[in-house]
Protein backbone atom coordinates (compact mmCIF):
# COMPACT_ATOMS: atom_id res chain seq x y z
CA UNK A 1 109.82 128.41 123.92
CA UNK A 2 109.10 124.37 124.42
CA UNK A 3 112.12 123.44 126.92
CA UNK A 4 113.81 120.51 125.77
CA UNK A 5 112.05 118.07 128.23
CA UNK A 6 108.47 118.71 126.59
CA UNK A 7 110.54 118.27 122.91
CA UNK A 8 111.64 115.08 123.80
CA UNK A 9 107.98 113.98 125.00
CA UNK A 10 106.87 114.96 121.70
CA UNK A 11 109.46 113.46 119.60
CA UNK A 12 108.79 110.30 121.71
CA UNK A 13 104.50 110.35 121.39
CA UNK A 14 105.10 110.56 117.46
CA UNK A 15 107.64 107.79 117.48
CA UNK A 16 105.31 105.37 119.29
CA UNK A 17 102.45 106.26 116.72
CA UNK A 18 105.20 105.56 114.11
CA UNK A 19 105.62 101.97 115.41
CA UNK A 20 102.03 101.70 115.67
CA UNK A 21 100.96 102.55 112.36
CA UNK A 22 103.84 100.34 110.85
CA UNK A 23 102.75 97.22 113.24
CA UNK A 24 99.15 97.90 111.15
CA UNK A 25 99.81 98.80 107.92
CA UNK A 26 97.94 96.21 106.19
CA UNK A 27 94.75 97.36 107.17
CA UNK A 28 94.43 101.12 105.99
CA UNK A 29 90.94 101.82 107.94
CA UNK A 30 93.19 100.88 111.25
CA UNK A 31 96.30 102.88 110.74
CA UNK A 32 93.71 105.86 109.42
CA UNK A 33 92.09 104.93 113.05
CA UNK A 34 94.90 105.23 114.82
CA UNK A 35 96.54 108.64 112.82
CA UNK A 36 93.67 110.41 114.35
CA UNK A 37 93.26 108.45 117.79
CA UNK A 38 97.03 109.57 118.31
CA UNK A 39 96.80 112.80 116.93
CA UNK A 40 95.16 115.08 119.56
CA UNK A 41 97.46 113.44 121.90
CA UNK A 42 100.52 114.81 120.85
CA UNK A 43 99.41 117.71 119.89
CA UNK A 44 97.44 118.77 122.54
CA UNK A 45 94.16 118.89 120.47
CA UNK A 46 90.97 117.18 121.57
CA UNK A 47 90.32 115.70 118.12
CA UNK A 48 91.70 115.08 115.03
CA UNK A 49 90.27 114.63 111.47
CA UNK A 50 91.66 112.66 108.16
CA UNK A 51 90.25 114.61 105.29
CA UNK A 52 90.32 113.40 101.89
CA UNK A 53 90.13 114.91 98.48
CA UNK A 54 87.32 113.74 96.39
CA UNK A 55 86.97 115.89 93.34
CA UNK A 56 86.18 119.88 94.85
CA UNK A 57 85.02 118.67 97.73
CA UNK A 58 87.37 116.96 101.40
CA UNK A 59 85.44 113.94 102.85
CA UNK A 60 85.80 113.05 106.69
CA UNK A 61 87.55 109.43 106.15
CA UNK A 62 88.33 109.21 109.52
CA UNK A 63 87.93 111.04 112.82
CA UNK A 64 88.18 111.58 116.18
CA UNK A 65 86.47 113.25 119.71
CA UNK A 66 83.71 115.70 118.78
CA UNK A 67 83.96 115.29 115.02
CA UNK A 68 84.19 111.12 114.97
CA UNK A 69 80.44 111.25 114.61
CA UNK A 70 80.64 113.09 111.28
CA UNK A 71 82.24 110.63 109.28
CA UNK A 72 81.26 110.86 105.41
CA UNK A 73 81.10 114.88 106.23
CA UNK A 74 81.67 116.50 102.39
CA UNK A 75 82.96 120.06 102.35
CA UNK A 76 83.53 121.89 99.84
CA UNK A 77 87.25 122.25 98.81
CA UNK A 78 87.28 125.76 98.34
CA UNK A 79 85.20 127.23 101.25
CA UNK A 80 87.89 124.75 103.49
CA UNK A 81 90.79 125.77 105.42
CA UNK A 82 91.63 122.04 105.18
CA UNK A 83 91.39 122.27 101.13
CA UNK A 84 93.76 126.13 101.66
CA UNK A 85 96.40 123.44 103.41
CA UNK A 86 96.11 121.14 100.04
CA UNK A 87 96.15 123.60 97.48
CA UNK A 88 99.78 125.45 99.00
CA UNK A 89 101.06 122.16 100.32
CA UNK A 90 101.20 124.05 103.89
CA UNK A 91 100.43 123.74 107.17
CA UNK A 92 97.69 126.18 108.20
CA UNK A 93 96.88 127.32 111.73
CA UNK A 94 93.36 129.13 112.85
CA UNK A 95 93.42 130.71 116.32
CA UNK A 96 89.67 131.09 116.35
CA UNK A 97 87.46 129.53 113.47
CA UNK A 98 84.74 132.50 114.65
CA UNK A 99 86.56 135.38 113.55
CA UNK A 100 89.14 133.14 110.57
CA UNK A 101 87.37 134.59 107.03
CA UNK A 102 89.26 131.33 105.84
CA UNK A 103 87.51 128.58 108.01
CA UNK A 104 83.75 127.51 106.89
CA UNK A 105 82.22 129.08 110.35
CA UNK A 106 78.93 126.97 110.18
CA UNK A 107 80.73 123.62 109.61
CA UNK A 108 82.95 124.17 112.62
CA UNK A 109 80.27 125.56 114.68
CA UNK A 110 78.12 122.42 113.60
CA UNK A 111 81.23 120.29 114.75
CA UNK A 112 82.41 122.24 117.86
CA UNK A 113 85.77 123.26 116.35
CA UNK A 114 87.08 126.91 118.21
CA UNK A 115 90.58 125.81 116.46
CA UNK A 116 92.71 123.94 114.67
CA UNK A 117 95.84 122.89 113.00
CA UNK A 118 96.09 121.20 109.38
CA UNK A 119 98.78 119.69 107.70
CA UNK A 120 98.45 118.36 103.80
CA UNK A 121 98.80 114.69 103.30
CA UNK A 122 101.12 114.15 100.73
CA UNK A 123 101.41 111.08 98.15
CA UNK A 124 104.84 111.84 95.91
CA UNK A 125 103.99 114.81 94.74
CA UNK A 126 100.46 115.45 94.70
CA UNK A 127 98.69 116.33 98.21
CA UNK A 128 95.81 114.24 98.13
CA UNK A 129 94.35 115.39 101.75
CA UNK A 130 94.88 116.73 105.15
CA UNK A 131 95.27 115.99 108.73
CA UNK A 132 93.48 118.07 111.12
CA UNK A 133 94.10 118.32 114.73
CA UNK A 134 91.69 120.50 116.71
CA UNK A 135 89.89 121.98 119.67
CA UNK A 136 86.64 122.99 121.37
CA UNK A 137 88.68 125.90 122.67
CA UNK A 138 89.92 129.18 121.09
CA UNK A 139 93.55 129.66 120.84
CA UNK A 140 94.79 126.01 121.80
CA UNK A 141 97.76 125.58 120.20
CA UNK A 142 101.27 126.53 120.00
CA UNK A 143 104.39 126.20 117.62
CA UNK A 144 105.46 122.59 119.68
CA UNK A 145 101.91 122.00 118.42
CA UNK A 146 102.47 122.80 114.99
CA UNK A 147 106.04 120.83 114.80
CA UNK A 148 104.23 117.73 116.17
CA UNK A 149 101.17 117.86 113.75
CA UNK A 150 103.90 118.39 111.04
CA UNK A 151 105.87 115.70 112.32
CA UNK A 152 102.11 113.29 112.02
CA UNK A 153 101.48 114.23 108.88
CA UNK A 154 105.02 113.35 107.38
CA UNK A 155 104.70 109.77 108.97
CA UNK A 156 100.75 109.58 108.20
CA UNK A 157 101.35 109.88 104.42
CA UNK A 158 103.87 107.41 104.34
CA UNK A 159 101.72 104.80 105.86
CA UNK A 160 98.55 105.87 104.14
CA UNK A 161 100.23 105.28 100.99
CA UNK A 162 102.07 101.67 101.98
CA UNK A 163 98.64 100.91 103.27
CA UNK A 164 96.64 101.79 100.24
CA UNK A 165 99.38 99.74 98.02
CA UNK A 166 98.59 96.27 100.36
CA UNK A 167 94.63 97.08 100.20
CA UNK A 168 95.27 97.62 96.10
CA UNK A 169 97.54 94.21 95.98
CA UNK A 170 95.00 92.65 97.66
CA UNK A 171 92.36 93.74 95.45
CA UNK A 172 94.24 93.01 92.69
CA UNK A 173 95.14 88.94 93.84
CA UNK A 174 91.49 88.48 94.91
CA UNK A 175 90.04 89.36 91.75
CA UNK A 176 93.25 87.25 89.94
CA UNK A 177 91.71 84.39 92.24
CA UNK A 178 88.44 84.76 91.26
CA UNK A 179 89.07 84.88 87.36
CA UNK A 180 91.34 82.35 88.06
CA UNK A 181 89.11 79.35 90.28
CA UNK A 182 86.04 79.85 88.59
CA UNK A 183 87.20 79.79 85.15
CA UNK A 184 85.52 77.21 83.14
CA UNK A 185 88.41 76.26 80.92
CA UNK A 186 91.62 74.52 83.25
CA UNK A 187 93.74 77.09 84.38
CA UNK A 188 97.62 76.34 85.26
CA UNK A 189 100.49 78.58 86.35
CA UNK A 190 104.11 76.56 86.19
CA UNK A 191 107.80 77.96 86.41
CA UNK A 192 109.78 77.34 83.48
CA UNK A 193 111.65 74.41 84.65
CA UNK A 194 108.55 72.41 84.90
CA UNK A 195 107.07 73.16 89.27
CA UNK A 196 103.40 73.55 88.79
CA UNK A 197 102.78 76.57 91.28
CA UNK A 198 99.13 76.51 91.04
CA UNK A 199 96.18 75.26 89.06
CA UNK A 200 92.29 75.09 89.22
CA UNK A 201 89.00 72.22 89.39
CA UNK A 202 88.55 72.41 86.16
CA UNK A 203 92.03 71.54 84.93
CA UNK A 204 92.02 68.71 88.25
CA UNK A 205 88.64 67.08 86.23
CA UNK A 206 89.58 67.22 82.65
CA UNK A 207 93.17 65.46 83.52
CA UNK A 208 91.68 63.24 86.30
CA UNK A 209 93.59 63.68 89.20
CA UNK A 210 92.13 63.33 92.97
CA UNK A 211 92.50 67.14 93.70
CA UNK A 212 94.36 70.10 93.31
CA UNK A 213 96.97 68.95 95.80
CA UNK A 214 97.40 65.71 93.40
CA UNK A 215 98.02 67.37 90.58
CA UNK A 216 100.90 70.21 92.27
CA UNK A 217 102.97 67.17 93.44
CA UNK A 218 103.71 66.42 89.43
CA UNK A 219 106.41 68.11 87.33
CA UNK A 220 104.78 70.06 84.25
CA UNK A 221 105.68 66.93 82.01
CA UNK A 222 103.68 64.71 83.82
CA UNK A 223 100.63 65.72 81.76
CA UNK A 224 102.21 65.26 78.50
CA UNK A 225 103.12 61.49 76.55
CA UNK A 226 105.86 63.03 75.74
CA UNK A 227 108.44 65.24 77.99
CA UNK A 228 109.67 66.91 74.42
CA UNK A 229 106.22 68.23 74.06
CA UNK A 230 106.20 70.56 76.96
CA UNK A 231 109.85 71.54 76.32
CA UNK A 232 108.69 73.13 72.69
CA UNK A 233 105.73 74.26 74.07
CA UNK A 234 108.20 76.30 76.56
CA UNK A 235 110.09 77.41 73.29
CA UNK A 236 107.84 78.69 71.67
CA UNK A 237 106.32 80.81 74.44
CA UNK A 238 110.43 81.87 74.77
CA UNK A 239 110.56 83.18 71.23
CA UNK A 240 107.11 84.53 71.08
CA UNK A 241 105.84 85.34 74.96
CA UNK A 242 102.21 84.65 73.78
CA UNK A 243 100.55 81.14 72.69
CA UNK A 244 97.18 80.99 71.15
CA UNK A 245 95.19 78.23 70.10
CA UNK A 246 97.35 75.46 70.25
CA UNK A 247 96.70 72.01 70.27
CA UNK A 248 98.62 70.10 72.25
CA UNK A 249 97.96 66.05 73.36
CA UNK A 250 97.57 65.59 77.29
CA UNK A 251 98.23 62.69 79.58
CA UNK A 252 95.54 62.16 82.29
CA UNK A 253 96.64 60.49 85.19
CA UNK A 254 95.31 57.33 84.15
CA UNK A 255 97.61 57.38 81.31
CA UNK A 256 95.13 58.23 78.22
CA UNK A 257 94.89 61.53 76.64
CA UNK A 258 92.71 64.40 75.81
CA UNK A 259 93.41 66.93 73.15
CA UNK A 260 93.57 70.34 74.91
CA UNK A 261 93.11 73.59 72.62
CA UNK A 262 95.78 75.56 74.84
CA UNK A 263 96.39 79.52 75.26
CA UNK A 264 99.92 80.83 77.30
CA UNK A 265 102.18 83.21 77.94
CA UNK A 266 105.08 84.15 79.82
CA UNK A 267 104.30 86.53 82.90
CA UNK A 268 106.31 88.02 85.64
CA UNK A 269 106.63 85.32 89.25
CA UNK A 270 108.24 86.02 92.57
CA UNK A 271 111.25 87.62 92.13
CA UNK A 272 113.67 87.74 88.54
CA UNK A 273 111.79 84.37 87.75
CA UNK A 274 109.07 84.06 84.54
CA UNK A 275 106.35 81.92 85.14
CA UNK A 276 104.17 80.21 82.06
CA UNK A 277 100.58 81.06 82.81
CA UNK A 278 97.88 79.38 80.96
CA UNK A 279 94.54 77.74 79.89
CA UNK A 280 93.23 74.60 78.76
CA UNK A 281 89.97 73.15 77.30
CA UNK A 282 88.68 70.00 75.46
CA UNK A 283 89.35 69.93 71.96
């Protein structure tokens, strides 16, 4: 039995990996780096492996000691102890992977795993991988092992998943920002009350302003003759949440106008507040 000294050493190791993986959890390649640099570590391993699912087969995503030079390995789900620890949810423990009917002998022979420890990965409530610590030698772990890897694997899916969200965020806003800078028509986004929060070239040229600095330090109702124009424009997005094909006179900055053929509608902003997001070209 683990006396309560080793425990606490333990407890402590998975702690400090906690506050590591937090302090990177914008980057999920880093905190996926250092789930299995911290791994073997605290569990007495000399590797570690994050194995995800990819249809019926568990891809090497990102690994450690022996088995960091077989990133991209596929294995097939069902020959896998890993894809045994997915399928029950379970953590699964091999003594010896040369006499385990459950392991695929050649891959860990290939890899110069003797054994190993494997915890599912869990996303809500679908296990979507595993975490693997093992070792070169037979029989190299105990139940303090298995309470750390379980431990890991609890805090491992939990940053996994916040770090997926940023990556998918991230994704999401760049290809937003594309769409929305290169857009040939002028795009605008503008809070009800008339704060223009953002805006593209193409809307800075057809209204004339310097740049798109220029342009964010006017209220909304700068680029109309009249401020009652943009106030029914905002009505009518209120009662309808969609505006198509409107025409609607503009103000450049130099004071004449330009008949826009504008599209809008309401869309969610920081917080509780709706923001008017829209597009604008010459009629």
């Amino acid at each position: 039995m683990a006396s309560s000294l080793e425990l606490a050493g333990r407890l402590s190791a998975v702690v400090q990996t906690q506050h590591e993986v937090l302090a990177a959890i914008t980057d999920l390649e880093k905190v996926m780096a250092l789930v299995v640099d911290r791994t073997p570590e605290v569990t007495s391993g000399s590797g570690a492996v994050i194995e995800i699912v990819d249809g019926d087969q568990l891809v090497y995503r990102a690994a450690s000691g022996v088995a960091r030079k077989h990133l991209g390995l596929r294995l097939p789900f069902a020959k896998s102890l890993s894809g045994l620890a997915v399928t029950e949810r379970s953590i699964m423990r091999c003594d010896d992977t040369e006499h385990d009917p459950r392991v695929d002998g050649e891959a860990c022979r290939r890899i110069g795993i003797r054994s190993m420890l494997i915890a599912p990965l869990v996303e809500g409530d679908v296990a979507v991988g595993a975490l693997k610590t093992f070792s070169m030698s037979p029989n190299a772990f105990g139940d303090l092992d298995l309470y750390a890897l379980q431990l890991l694997a609890g805090m491992a899916s939990g940053g996994l998943t916040q770090a997926r969200t940023f990556r998918e965020l991230e994704a999401s806003e760049a290809r937003y920002r594309l769409l929305f800078d290169q857009n040939v028509a002028g795009v605008f986004r503008s809070t009800l009350d008339g704060r223009i929060l953002d805006c593209n070239d193409a809307l800075v040229q057809f209204l004339g302003y310097d740049s798109r600095a220029d342009l964010l330090a006017h209220p909304a109702w700068d680029l109309y003759h009249d401020r009652s124009t943009r106030e029914e424009v905002v009505q009518l997005l209120q009662q309808n949440r969609v505006m198509l094909n409107i025409r609607v006179a503009l103000k450049r900055k130099d004071g004449t106008s330009m008949l826009g053929i504008v599209n809008a509608s309401l869309v969610h902003g920081e917080g509780d507040e709706t923001n008017l997001l829209g597009t604008v070209v010459e009629a």
